[in-house]
C-alpha atoms as a PDB file:
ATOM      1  CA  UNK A   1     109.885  82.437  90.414  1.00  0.00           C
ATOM      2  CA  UNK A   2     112.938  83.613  88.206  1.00  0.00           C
ATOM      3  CA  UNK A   3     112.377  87.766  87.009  1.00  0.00           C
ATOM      4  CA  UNK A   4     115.016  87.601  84.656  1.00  0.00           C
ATOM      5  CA  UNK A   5     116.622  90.963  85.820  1.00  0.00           C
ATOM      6  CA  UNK A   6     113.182  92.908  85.999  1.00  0.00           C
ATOM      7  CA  UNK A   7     114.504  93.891  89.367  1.00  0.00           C
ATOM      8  CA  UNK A   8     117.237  95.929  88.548  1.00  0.00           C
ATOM      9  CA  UNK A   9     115.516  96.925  85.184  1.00  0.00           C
ATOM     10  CA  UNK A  10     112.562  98.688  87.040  1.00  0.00           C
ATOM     11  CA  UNK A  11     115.077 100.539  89.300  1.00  0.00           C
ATOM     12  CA  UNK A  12     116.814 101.419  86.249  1.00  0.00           C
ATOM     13  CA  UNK A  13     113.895 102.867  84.767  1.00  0.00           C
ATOM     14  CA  UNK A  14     112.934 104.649  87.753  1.00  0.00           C
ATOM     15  CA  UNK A  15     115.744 106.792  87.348  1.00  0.00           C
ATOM     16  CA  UNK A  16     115.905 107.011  83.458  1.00  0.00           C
ATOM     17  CA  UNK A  17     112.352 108.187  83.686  1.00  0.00           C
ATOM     18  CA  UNK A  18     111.536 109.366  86.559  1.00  0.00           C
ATOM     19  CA  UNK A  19     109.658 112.775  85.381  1.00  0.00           C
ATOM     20  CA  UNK A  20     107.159 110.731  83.137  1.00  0.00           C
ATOM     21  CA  UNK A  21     104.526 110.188  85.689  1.00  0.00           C
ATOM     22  CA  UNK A  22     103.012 107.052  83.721  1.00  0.00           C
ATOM     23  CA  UNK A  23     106.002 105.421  83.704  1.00  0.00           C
ATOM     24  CA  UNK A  24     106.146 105.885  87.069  1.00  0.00           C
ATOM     25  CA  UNK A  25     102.951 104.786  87.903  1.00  0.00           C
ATOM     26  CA  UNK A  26     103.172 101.245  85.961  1.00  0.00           C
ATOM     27  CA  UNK A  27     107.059 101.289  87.495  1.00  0.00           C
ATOM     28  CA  UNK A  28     105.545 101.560  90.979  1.00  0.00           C
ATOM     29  CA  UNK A  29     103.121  98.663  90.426  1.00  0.00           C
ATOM     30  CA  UNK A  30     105.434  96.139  88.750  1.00  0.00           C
ATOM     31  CA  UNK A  31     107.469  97.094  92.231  1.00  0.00           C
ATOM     32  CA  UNK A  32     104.806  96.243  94.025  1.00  0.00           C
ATOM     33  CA  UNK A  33     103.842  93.108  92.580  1.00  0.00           C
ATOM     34  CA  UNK A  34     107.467  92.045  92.338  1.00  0.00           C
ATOM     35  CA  UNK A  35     107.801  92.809  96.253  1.00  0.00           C
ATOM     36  CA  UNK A  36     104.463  90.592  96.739  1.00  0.00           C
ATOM     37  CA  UNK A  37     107.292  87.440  96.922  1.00  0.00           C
ATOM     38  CA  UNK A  38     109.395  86.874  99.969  1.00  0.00           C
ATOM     39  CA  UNK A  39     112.328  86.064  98.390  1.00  0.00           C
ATOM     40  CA  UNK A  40     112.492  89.354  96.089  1.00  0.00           C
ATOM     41  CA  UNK A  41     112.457  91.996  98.778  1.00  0.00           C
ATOM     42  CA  UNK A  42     116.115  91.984  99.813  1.00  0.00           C
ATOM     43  CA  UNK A  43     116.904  92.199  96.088  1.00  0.00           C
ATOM     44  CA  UNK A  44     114.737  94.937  95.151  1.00  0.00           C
ATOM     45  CA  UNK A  45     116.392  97.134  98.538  1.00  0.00           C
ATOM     46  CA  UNK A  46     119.878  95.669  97.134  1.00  0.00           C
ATOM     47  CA  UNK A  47     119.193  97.332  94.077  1.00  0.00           C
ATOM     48  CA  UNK A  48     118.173 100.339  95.129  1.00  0.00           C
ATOM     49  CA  UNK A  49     114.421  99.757  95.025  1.00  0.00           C
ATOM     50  CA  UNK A  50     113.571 101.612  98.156  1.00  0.00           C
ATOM     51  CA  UNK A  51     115.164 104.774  97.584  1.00  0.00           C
ATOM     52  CA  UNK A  52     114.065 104.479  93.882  1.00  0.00           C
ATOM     53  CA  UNK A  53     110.106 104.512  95.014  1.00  0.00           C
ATOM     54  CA  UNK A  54     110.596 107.100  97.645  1.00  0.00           C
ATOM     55  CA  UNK A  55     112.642 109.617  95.076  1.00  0.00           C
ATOM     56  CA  UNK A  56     109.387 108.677  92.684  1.00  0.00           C
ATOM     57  CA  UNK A  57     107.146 109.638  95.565  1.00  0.00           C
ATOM     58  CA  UNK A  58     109.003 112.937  95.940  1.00  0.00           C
ATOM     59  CA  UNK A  59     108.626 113.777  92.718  1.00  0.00           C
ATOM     60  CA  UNK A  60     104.806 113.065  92.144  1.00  0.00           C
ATOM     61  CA  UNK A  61     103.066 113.780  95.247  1.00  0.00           C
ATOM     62  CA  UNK A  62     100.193 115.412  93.339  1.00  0.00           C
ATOM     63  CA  UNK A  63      99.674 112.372  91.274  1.00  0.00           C
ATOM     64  CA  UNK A  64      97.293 109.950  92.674  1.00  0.00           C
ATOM     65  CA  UNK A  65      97.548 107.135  90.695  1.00  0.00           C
ATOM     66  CA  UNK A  66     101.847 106.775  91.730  1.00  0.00           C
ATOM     67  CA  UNK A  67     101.370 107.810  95.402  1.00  0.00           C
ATOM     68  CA  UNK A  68      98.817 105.027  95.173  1.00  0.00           C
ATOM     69  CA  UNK A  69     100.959 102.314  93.851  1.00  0.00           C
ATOM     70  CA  UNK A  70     104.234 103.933  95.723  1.00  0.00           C
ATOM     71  CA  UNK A  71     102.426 103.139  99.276  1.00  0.00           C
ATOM     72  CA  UNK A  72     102.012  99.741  97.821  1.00  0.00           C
ATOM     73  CA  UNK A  73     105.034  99.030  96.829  1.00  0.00           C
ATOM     74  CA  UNK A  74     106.741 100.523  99.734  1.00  0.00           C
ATOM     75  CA  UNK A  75     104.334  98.277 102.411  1.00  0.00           C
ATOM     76  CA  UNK A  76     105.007  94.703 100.569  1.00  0.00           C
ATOM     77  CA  UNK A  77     108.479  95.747 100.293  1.00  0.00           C
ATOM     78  CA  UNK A  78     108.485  96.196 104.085  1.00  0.00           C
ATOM     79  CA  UNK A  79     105.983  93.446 104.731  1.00  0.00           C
ATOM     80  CA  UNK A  80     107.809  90.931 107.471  1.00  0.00           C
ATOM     81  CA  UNK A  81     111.294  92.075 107.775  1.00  0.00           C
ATOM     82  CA  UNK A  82     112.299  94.788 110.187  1.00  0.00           C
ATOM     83  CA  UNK A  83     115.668  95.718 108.666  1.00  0.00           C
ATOM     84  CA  UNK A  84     114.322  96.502 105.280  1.00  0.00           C
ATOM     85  CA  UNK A  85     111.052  98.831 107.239  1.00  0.00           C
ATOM     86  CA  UNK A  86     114.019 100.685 108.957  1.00  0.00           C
ATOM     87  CA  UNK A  87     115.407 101.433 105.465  1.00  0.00           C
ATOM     88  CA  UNK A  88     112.008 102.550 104.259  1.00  0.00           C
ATOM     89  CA  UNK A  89     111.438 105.076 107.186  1.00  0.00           C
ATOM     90  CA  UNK A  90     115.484 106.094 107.009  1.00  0.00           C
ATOM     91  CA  UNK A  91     115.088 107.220 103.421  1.00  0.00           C
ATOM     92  CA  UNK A  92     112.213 109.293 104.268  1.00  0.00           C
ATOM     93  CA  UNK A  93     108.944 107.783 103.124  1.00  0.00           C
ATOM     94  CA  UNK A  94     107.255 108.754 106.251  1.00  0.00           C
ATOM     95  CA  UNK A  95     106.422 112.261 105.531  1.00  0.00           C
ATOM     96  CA  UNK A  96     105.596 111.346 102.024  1.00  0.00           C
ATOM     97  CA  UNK A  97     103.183 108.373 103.156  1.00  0.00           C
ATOM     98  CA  UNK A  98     101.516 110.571 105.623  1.00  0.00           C
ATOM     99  CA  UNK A  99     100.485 113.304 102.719  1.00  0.00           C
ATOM    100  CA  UNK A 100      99.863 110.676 100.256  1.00  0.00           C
ATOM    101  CA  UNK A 101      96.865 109.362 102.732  1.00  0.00           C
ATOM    102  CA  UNK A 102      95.944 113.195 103.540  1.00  0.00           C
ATOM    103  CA  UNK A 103      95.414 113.974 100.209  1.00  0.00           C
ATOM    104  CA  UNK A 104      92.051 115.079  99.075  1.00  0.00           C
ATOM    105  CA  UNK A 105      92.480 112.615  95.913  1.00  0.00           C
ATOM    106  CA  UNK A 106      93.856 109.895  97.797  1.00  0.00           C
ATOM    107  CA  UNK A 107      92.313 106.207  97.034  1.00  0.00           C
ATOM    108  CA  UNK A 108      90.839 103.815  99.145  1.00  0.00           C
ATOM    109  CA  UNK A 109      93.950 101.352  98.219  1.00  0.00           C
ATOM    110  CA  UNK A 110      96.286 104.355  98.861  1.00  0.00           C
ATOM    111  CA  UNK A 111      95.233 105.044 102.446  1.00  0.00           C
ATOM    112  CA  UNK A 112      94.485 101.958 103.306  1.00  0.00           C
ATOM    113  CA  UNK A 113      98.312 100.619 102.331  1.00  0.00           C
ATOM    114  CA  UNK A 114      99.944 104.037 103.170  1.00  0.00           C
ATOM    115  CA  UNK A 115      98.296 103.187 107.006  1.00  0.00           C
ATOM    116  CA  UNK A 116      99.655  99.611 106.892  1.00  0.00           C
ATOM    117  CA  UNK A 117     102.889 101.130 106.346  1.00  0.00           C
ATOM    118  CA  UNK A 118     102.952 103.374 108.861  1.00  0.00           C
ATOM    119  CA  UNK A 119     102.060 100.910 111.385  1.00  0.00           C
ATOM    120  CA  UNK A 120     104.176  98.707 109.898  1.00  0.00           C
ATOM    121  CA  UNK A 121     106.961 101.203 110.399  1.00  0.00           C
ATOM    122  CA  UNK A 122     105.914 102.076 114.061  1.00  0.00           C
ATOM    123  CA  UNK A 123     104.623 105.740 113.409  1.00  0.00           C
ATOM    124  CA  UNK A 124     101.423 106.742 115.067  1.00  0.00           C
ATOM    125  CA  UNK A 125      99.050 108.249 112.694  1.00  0.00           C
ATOM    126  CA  UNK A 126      97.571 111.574 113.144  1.00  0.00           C
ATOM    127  CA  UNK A 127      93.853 110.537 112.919  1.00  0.00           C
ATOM    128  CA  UNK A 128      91.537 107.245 113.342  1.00  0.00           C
ATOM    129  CA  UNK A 129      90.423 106.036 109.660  1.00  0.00           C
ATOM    130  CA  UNK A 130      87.359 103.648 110.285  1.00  0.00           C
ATOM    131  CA  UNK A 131      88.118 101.810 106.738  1.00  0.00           C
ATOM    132  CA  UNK A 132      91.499 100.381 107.195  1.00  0.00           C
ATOM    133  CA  UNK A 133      92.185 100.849 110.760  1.00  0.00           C
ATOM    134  CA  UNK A 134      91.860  96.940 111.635  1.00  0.00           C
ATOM    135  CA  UNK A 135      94.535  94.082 111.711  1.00  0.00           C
ATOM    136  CA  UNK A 136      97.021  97.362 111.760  1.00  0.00           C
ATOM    137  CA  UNK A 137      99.548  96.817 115.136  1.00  0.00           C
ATOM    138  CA  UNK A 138      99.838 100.265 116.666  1.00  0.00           C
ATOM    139  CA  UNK A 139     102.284 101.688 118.513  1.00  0.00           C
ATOM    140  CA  UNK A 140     101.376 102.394 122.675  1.00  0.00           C
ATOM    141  CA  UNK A 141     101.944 105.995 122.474  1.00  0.00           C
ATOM    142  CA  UNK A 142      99.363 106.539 120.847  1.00  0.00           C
ATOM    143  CA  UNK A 143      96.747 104.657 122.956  1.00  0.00           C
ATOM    144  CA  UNK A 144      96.440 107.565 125.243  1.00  0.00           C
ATOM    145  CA  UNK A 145      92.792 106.104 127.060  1.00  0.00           C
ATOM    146  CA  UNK A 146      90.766 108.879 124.963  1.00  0.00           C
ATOM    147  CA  UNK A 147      87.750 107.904 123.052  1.00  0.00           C
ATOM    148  CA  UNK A 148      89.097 108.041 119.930  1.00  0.00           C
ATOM    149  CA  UNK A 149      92.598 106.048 120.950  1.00  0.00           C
ATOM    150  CA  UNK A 150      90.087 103.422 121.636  1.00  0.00           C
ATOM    151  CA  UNK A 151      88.476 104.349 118.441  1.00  0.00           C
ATOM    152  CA  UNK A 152      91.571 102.931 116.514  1.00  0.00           C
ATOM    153  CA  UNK A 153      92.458  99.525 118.567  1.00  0.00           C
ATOM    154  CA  UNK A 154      89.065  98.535 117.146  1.00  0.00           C
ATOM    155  CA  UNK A 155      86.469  99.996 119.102  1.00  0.00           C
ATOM    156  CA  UNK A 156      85.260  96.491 121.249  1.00  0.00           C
ATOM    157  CA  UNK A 157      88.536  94.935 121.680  1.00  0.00           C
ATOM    158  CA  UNK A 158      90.071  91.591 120.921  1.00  0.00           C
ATOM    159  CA  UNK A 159      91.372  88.290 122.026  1.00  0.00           C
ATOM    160  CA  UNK A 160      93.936  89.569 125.353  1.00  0.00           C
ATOM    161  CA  UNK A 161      92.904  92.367 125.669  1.00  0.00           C
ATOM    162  CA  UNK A 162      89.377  94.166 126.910  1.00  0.00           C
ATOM    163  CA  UNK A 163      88.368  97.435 127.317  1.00  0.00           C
ATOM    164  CA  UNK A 164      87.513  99.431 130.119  1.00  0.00           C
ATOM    165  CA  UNK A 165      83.718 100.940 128.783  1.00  0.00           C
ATOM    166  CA  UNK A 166      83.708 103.816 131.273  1.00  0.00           C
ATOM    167  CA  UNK A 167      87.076 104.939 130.810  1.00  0.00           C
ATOM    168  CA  UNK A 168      87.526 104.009 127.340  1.00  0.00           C
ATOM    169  CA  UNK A 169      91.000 102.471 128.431  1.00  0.00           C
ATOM    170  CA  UNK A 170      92.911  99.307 127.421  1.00  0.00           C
ATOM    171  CA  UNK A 171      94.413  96.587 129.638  1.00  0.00           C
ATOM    172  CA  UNK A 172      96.510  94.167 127.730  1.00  0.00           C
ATOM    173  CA  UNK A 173      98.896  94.349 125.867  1.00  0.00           C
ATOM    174  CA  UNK A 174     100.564  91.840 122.442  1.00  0.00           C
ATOM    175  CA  UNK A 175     103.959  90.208 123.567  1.00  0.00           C
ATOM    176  CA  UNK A 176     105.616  92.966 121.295  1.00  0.00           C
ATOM    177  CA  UNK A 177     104.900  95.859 123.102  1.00  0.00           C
ATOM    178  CA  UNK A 178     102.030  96.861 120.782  1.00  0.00           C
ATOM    179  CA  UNK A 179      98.539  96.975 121.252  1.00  0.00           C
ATOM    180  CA  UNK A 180      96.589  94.333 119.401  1.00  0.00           C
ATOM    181  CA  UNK A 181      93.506  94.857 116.997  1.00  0.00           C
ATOM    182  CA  UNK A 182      90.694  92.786 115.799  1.00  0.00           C
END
């Protein structure tokens, strides 16, 4: 699939219009849709894709609709490749992500992506979400053996690992050093 340039034009007009919020928004989605292909995500981050989305995200953190399609964009960016999730958390997207899926306003498809990334990313969440806590890998620190650690490995366990019913407690662990989730 051949974009013609619409890589480096949406980064483009990122910047040229970055205070126009429905720009941003539709900018933010065709991100996200062209980060949806494998072979596009080390182009958009070559072309300053990542930083582009997280300045956006800076800028409209009160607007639903463009943290919405920011998260998005950011998680398929990040889907499968480690080097380009480092970039995303070094050019700060974390603290944005996390108040993006805070908000009051926040959409379903806005926490449930903004969580991806962050597990994605390896950063422990501050509280269980029962809609879009499964097929998330979660970092071990914060599987602490409490109810509600339990809670968000997916409450009954899955295949390697079982749970401990009295103690609420895991006892396997994925090859990667992360507990797994059904």
């Amino acid at each position: 699939c051949r974009d013609a340039g619409g890589i480096e034009a949406v980064v483009r007009v990122m910047g040229e219009h970055q205070a126009n919020a429905a720009v941003m928004e539709r900018a933010c989605a065709a991100r996200a849709s062209l980060a949806g292909l494998d072979a596009n995500r080390a182009r958009i981050a070559a072309a300053g894709g990542i930083e582009a989305v997280v300045r956006v995200s800076g800028e409209h953190q009160a607007n639903a609709a463009v943290m919405q399609y920011a998260c998005w964009a950011l998680c398929n960016i990040g889907w499968s490749d480690q080097a380009l999730q480092k970039r995303i958390k070094d050019a700060g997207a974390e603290p944005l992500v996390r108040a993006a899926v805070a908000a009051p306003d926040a959409t379903d498809k806005t926490k449930e992506q903004g969580q991806m990334l962050l597990g994605k990313l390896g950063i422990a969440r501050t509280e269980p979400n029962a809609n879009t806590d499964r097929n998330v890998s979660l970092p071990t620190s914060i599987l602490d053996g409490s109810p509600t650690s339990a809670l968000w490995a997916g409450g009954s366990g899955c295949s390697g690992c079982t749970r401990n019913q009295s103690t609420m407690t895991w006892s396997a662990q994925t090859s990667d050093d992360r507990w797994c989730v059904e």
